[in-house]
Every structure is written in C-alpha cells, then in structure tokens.
Protein backbone atom coordinates (compact mmCIF):
# COMPACT_ATOMS: atom_id res chain seq x y z
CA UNK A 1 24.07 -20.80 -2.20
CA UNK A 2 25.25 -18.80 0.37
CA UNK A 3 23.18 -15.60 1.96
CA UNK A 4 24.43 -12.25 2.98
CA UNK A 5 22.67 -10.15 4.80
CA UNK A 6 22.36 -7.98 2.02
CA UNK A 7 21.09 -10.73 -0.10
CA UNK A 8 18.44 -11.65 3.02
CA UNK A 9 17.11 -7.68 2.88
CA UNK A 10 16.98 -7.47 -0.91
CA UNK A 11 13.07 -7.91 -0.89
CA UNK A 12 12.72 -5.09 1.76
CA UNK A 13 15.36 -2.73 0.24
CA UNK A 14 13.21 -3.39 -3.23
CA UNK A 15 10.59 -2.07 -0.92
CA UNK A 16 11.73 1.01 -0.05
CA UNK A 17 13.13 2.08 -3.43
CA UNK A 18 10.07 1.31 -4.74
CA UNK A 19 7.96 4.01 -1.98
CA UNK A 20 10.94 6.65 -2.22
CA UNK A 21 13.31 5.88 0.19
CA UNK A 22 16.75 7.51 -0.30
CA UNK A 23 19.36 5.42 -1.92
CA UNK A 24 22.04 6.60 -0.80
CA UNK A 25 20.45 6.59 2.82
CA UNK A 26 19.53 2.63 1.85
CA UNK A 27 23.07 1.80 1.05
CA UNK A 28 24.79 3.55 3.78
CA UNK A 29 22.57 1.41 6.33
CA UNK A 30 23.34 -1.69 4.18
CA UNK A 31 26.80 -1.06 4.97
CA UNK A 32 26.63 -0.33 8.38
CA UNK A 33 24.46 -3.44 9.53
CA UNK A 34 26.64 -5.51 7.18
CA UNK A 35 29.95 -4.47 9.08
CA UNK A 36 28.59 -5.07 12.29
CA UNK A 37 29.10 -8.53 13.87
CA UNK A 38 25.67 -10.36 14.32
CA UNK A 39 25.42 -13.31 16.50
CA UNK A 40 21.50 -13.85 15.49
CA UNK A 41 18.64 -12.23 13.33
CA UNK A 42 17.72 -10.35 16.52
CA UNK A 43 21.18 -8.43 16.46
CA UNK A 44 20.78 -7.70 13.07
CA UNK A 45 17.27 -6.30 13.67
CA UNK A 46 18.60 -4.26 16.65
CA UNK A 47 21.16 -2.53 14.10
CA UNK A 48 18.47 -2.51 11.40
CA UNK A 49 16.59 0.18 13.90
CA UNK A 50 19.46 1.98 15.25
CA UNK A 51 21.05 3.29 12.06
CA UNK A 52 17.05 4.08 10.89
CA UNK A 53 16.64 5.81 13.95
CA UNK A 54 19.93 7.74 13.68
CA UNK A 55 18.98 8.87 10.43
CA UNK A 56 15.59 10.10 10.87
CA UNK A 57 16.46 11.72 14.11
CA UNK A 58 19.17 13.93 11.95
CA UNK A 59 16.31 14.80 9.56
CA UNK A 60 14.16 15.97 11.85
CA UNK A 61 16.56 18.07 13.46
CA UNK A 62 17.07 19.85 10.33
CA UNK A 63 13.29 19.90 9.61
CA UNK A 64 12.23 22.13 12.69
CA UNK A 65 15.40 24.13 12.34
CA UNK A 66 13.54 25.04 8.56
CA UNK A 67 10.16 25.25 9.94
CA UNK A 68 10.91 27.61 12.51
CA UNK A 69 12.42 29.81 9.85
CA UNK A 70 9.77 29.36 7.79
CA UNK A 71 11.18 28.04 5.14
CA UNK A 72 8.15 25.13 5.09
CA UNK A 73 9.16 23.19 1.38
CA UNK A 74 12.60 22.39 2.93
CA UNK A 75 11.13 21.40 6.06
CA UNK A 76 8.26 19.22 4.29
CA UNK A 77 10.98 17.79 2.32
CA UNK A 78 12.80 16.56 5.37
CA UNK A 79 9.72 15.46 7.38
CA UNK A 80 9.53 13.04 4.07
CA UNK A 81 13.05 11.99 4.63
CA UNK A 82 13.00 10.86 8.15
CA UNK A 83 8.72 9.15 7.54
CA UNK A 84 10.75 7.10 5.17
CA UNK A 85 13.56 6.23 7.37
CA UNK A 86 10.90 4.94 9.96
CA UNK A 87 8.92 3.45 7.12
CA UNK A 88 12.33 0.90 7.03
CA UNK A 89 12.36 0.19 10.48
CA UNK A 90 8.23 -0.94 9.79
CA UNK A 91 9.50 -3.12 7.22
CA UNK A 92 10.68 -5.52 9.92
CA UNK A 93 9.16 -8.06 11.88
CA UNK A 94 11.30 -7.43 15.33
CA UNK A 95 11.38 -9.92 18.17
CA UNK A 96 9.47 -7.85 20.39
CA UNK A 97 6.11 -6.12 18.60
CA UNK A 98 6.56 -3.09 20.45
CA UNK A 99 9.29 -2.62 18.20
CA UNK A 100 7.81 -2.19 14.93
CA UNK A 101 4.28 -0.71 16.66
CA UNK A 102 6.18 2.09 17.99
CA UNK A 103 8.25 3.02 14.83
CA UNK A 104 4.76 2.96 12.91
CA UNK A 105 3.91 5.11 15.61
CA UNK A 106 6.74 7.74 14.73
CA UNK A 107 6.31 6.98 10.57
CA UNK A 108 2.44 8.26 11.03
CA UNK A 109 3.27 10.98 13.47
CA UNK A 110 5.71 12.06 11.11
CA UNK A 111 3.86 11.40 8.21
CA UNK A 112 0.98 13.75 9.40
CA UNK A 113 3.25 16.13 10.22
CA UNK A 114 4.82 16.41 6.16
CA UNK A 115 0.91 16.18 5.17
CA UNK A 116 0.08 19.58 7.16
CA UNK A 117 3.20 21.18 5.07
CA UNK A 118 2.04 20.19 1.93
CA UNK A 119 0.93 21.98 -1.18
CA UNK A 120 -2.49 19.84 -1.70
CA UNK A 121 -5.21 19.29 1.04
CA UNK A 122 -5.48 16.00 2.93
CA UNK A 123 -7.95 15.28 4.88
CA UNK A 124 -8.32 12.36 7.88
CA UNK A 125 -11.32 10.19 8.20
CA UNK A 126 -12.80 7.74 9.98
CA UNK A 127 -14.89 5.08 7.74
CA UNK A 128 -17.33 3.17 10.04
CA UNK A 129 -17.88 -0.43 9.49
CA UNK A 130 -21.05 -2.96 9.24
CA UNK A 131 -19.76 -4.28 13.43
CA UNK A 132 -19.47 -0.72 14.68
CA UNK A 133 -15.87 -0.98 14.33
CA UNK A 134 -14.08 2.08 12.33
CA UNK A 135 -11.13 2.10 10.10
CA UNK A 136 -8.78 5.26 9.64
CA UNK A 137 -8.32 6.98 6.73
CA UNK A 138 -6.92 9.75 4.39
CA UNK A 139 -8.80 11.82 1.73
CA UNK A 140 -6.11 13.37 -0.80
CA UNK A 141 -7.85 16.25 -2.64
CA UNK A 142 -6.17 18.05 -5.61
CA UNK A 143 -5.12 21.92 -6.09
CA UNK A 144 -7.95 24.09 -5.00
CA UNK A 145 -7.59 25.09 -9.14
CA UNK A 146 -8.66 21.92 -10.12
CA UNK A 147 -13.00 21.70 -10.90
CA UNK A 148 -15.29 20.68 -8.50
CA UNK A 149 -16.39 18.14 -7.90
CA UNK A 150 -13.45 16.17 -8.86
CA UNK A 151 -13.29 12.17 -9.85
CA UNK A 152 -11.42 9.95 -7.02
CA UNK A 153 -9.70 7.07 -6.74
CA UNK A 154 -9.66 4.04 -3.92
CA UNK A 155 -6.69 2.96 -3.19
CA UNK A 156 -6.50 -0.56 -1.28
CA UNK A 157 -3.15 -2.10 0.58
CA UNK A 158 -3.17 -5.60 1.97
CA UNK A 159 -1.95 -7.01 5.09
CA UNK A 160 1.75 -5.59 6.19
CA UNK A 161 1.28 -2.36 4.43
CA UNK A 162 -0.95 0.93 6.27
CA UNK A 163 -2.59 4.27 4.12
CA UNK A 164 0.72 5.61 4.33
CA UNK A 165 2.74 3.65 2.40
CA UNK A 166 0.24 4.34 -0.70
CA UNK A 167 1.92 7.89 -1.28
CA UNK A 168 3.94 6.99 -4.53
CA UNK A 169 0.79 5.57 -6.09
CA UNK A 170 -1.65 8.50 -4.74
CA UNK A 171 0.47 11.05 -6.11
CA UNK A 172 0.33 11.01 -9.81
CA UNK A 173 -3.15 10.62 -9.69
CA UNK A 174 -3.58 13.75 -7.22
CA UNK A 175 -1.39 15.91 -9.62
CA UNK A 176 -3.67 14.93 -12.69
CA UNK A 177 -7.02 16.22 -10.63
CA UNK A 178 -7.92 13.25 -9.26
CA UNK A 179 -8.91 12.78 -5.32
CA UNK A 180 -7.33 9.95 -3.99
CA UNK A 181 -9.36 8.03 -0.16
CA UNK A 182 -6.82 5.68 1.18
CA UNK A 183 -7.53 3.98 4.59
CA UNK A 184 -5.95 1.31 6.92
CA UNK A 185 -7.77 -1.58 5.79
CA UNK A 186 -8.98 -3.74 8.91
CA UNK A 187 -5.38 -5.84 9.88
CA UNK A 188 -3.51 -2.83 8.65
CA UNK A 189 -1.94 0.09 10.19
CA UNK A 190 -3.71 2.02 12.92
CA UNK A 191 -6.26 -0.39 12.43
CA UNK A 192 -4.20 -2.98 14.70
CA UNK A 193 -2.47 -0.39 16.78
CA UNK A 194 -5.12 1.78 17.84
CA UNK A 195 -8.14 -0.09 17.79
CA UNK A 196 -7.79 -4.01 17.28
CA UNK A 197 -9.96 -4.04 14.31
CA UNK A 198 -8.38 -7.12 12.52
CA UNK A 199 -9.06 -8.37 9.32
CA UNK A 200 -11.80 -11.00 8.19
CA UNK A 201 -13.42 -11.22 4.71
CA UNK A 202 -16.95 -9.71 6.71
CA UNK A 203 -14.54 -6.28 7.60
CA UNK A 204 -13.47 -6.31 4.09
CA UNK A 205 -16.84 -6.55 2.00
CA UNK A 206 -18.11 -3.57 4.81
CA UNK A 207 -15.03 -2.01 4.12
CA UNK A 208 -15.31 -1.93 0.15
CA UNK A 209 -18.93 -0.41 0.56
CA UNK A 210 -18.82 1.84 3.55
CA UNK A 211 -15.44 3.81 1.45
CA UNK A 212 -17.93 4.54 -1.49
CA UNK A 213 -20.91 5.41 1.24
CA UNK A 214 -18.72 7.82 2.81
CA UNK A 215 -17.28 9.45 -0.56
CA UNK A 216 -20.44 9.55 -2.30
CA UNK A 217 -21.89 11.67 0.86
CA UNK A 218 -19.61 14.60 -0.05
CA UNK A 219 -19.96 17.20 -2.44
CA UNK A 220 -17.01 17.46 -3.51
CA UNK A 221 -16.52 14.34 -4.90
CA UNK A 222 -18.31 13.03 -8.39
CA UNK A 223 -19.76 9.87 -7.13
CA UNK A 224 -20.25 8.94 -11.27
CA UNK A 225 -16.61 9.10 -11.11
CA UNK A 226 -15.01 6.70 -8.60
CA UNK A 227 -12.01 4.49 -9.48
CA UNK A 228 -9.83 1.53 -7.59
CA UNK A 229 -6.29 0.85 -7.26
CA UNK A 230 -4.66 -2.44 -5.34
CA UNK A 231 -1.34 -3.06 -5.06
CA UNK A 232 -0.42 -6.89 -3.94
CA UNK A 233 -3.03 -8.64 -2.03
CA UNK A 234 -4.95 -4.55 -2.09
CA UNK A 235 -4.94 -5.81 -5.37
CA UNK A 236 -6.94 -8.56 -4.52
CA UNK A 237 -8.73 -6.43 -2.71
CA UNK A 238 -9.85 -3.76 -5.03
CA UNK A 239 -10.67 -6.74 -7.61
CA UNK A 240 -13.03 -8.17 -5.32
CA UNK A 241 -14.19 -4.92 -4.32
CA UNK A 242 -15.16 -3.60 -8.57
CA UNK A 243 -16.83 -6.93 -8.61
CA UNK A 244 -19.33 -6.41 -5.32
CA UNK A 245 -19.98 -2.90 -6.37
CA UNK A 246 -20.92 -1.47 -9.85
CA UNK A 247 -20.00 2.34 -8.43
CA UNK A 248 -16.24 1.59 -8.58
CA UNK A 249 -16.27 2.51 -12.39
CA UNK A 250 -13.00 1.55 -13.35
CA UNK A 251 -10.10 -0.48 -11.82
CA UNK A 252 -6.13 -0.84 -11.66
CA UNK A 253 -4.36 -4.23 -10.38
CA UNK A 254 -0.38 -4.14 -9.84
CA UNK A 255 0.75 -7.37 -9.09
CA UNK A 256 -2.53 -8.79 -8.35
CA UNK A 257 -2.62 -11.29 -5.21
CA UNK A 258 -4.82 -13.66 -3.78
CA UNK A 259 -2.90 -15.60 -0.85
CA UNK A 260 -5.19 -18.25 -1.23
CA UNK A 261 -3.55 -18.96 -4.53
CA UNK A 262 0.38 -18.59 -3.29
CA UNK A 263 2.02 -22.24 -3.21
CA UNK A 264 2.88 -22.56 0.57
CA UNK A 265 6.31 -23.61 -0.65
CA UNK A 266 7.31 -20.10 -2.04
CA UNK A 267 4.99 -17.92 0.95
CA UNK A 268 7.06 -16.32 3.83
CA UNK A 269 6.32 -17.92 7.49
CA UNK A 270 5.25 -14.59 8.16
CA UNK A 271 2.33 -14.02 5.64
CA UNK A 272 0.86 -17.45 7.60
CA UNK A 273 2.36 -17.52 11.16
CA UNK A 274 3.66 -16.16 13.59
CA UNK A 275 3.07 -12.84 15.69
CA UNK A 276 3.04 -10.43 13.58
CA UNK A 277 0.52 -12.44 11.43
CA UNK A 278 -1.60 -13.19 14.89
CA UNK A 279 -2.07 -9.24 15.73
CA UNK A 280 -2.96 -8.99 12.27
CA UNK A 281 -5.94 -11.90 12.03
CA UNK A 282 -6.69 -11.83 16.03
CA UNK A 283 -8.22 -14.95 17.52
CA UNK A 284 -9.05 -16.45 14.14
CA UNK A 285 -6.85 -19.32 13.57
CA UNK A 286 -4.52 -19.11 9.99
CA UNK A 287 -6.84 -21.62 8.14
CA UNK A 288 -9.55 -20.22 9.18
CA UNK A 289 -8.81 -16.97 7.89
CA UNK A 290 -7.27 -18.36 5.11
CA UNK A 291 -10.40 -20.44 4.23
CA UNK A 292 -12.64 -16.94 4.91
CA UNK A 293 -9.87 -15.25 2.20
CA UNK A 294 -11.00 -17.20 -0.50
CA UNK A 295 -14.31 -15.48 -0.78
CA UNK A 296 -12.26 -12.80 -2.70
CA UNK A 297 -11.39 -14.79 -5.74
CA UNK A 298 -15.11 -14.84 -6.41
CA UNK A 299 -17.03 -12.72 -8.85
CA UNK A 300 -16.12 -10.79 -12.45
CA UNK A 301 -15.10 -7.38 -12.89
CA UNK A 302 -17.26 -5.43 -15.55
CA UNK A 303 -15.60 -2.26 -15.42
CA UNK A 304 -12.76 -1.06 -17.67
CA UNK A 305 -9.70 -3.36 -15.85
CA UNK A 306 -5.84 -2.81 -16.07
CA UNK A 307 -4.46 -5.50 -15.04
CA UNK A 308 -0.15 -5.45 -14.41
CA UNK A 309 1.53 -8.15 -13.31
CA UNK A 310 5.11 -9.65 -13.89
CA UNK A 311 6.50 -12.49 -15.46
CA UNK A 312 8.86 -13.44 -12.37
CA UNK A 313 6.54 -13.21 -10.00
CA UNK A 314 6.94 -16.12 -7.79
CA UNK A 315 4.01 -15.80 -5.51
CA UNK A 316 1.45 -15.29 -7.54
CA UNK A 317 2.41 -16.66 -10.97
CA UNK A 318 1.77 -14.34 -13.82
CA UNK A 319 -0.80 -17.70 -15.20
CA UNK A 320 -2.70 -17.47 -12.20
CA UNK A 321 -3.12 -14.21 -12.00
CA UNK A 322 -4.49 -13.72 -15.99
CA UNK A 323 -7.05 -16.11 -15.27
CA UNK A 324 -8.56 -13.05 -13.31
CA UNK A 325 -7.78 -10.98 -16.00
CA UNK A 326 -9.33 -13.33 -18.65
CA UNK A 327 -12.47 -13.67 -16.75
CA UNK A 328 -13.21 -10.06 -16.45
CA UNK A 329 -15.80 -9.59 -19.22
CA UNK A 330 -15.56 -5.57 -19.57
CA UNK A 331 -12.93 -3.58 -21.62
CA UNK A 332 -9.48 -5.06 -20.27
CA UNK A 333 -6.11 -4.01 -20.65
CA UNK A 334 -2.59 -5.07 -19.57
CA UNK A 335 1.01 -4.22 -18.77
CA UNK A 336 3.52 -7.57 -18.67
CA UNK A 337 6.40 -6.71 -17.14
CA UNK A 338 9.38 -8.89 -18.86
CA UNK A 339 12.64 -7.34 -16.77
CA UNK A 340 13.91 -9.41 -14.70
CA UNK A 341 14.34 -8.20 -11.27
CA UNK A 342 17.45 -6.39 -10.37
CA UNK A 343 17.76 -6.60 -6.42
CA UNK A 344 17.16 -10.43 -6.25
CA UNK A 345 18.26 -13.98 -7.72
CA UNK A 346 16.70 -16.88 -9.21
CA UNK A 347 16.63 -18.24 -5.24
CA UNK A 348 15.24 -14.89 -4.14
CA UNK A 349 12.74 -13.38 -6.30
CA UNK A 350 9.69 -12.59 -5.00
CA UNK A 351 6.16 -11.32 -5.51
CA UNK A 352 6.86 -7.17 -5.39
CA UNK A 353 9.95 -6.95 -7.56
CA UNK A 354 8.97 -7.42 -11.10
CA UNK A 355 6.54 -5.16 -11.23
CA UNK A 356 7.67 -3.13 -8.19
CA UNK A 357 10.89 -2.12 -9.58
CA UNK A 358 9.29 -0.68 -12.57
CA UNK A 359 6.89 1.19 -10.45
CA UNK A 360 9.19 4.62 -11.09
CA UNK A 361 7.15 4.88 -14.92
CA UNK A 362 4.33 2.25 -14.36
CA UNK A 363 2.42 4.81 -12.01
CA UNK A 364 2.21 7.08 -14.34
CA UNK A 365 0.91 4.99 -16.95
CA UNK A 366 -1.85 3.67 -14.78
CA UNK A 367 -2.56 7.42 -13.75
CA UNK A 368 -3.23 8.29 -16.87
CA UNK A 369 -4.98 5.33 -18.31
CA UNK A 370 -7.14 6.14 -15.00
CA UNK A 371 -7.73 9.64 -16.11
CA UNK A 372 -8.85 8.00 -19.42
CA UNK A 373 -11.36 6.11 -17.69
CA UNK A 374 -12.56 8.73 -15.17
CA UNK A 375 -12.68 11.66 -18.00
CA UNK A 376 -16.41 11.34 -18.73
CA UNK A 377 -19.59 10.77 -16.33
CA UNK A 378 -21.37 7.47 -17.27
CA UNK A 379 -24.38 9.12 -16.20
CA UNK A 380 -26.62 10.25 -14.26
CA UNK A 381 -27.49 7.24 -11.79
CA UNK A 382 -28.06 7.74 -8.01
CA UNK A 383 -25.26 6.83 -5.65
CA UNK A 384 -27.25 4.15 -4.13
CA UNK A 385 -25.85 1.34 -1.68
C-alpha cells in the first residue's frame, strides 16, 4: 500500500486528539506539512515543528494580552492551547535531541504556567528514590469545598510520555473529589532532561513505594484511600505496582502493556533502539533492560481491578493482556472496546487507538467506577512501608 504522510502521523494525531489537542489546529498542520515538498523524514520533522511553533507562539500572544487584563480563564484557556501545540512537537523523535528536549522544555514551562491559573490547587514535588536519585512530580488536589482528607489516585505513564500528558485522565477524577499524584517516572520527562535519572526495574519498584511514602506523610490525604491508574506500559506499571503494595486499594488498566510481551515484528524501532530510546535506558544495553522489564509481569493483583483493553490492539493483543486480568484473584471488572479504530488501517493500527479513541467517555467511566472503589475506608490499618 502506499503511505502518505498523513497516513505515517495517524498514530501521533490519534495521540493528540486523545490528550485534547485542537482539531481544527491538528488538521490545519496536517495540511500544511502535507503541501510542503519533503525530500526526507528530517524535512518533514522540520515543518512538523515550525507550524507547532507558529501556533503556540500566536496563543501565547493572546494569553498575556488576557492576563495582563486580568481576564485569567481566557488566558488559562490559551496557555492550554499553545502546552498542547508543544505537546505535538514532543510527539516526535527529531534528528537532533535537542529538538524535542527543548520543546518539552516550553510544553512544561507552559504547562506550569496554565496550572498557576487554574481553578484547583496543584502542587510540585519531588519523590526521592531508594539510589538518592529524585523524580518530579505533581499533586492535583480538588476544590478547597471538597472534605478533608480526600482519597487520591496514582497515576503512572510509561516510557515516551512525562506527568503532563496525564491531564485528560487526572481531571475527571479531580472534579469528583479525588486528589490525583502524577510524577515523571524515571526515563520520563524531566526525569531525563533535568537529572539523568533513567529507567531500570530497581527505579521503578522504589518508585511505586516511595509515591505512597510520600502521600501517606500528608494530612491531607486518606492513606486508607489510595488508588492507581496506568495508561500503556504505566499500565504495566501501576499493575505491577497494586501487586508489590497492598496500600494501592484499587486499580485501573487502559490498554495494559508489558513490552516484554509485544512481538518485535509489530514494535516501533523506537520503543527498542535508537537515541531517543538510549537517553531513555542510559548505559544499559536494550536486552538488558528489556530482560530487567520482565520483572513487571510478575505477581497478582488483589485489589478491586478494571481492566480496559481493545480488541485491535496490535501490540499487546487483547489475549495477552486478559491473562493479567484472569489471574488477578480480587473483584475484577472490564471494558472491551469492539470499535475499530478510526485514524488507522488494517496496516497501521496500533497499540493506543482502540481504546485511546474512546478515551472521550471511557475516563469517565473509570472515574467513577474509581469513586466506587475509593467511597469507603477499608479500615483502620497503619500506613506502613
């Protein structure tokens, strides 16, 4: 078959619909890289940036021009705009890194910056790990109506994705009272770009305990009443993570992955190789890390578990990912998603759209079925380690 470049970027534009990027901003840079002459994927890339750029730099115009009349929803609204037109440019893998560090760069900056004009508190954190190392993070709390204190939720990305992008997810859950800790998981994020922590399986396991240390030390969080969200290989993540430690008291999976179980015939280069992957593991070599990864298949979650997960995935087939869901042995649940994807083909499906594309209604039904969970205090246990 033959590929466009439109056909190339359907994963990524799936991608940004899915975290709230503007259509109509999505299409009119479709357009404009597809009408430009390309003589290589690094021309495309360049044009990729530029018409990102160009975009966000019009939003922000606008937003100080609002702020400085003090009219601070509009100007929150357009901070939003242009983090998400810099969220593109993140989405790809340029042929120098400085590229893609530096609009990260700008898409936290800017992030921040629509955080401090927003209607619900956010706090930043830094979560310090087993090696000394520290990983960044974000602590969403709800209106200062809601009771104290209130019930949280974890919320774990995997590699190629930063705190950040967990917005559309954190957001139902902070508008139904819950708290919502998010952090750059070591390999993610500032992680890489500030500090070099990269990701191993020992970073992980001290990550998925040193998050509930550092919640259950405040007071205004009910450590009786912590939850876990993964999206993709976070997914993975906050599987392994309910099945290390018996205070995550319920947990949410959409579109579980392991990498250790993709077929190396349907993986991207780039989630094995190359440089983007290399800043992400360090000095460990691929199978290496990919040997260390399988550590997190092991283990069975006991805690309510609602597990969604599509029927075209093509990563991580919807049969290998129930036999997680099958082997958790507490109350279980789960959402099969049937659709088939709309932005893709039968050569180009992949792993996020099946269950990303629905993600418009499916976070609200995991919000609530997480509210479900949450409503009621097991007990009265200690918040031990």
């Amino acid at each position: 078959m033959e590929w466009s470049i439109r056909n190339l970027l359907n994963p990524v534009v799936t991608r940004l619909l899915i975290f709230g990027v503007n259509p109509i901003d999505v299409e009119y840079v479709l357009n404009a890289v597809e009408n430009t002459k390309h003589m290589n994927t690094a021309s495309m890339a360049r044009a990729w940036f530029t018409q990102w750029d160009n975009k966000a730099q019009k939003y922000i115009r606008k937003a100080r021009h609002a702020e400085s009349e003090q009219r601070h929803q509009t100007a929150r609204e357009l901070f939003l705009l242009a983090t998400r037109c810099y969220y593109a440019i993140t989405l790809i893998n340029f042929p120098d890194a400085r590229d893609k560090q530096n609009a990260y760069l700008e898409f936290a900056a800017l992030y921040r910056k629509q955080l401090s004009l927003s209607s619900h508190q956010s706090e930043r954190l830094m979560v310090r790990l087993h090696d000394g190392s520290h990983i960044p993070a974000y602590l969403h709390l709800p209106s200062e109506r809601a009771a104290q204190p209130h019930p949280c939720v974890v919320i774990y990305s995997g590699l190629g994705s930063c705190k950040e992008e967990m917005r559309t997810l954190a957001l139902p859950l902070i508008e139904r009272g819950i708290a919502v800790f998010v952090a750059d998981m070591p390999g993610n994020g500032e992680t890489i770009y500030f500090a070099n922590v990269t990701c191993s399986y020992a970073r992980l396991n001290s990550a998925f305990r040193e998050v509930l240390n550092t919640l259950c030390a405040r007071p205004d969080i009910d450590h009786r009443r912590i939850g876990v969200y993964g999206l993709c290989m976070g997914g993975g993540y906050a599987y392994h993570a309910a099945t290390l430690d018996a205070r995550y008291k319920a947990c949410v999976t959409f579109f579980l992955l392991f990498i250790t179980q993709v077929d190396e015939a349907v993986t991207p280069q780039w989630m094995r190789q190359g440089e983007a992957f290399k800043t992400q593991i360090g000095d460990m070599s691929p199978a290496v890390f990919l040997s260390e990864m399988k550590a997190l298949e092991r283990g069975t979650i006991a805690c309510p578990f609602l597990f969604i997960h599509g029927v075209h995935d093509n990563w991580m087939t919807l049969e290998a990912a129930s036999a997680f869901y099958n082997r958790a042995s507490g109350p279980k649940e789960k959402v099969i998603i049937e659709d088939t994807p709309v932005f893709s083909n039968q050569g180009s499906i992949t792993h996020a759209m099946p269950v990303g594309e629905q993600l418009h209604w499916l976070r609200h039904v995991a919000a609530d079925w997480m509210v479900k969970q949450l409503a009621n205090p097991p007990g009265n246990e200690t918040c031990g380690k």
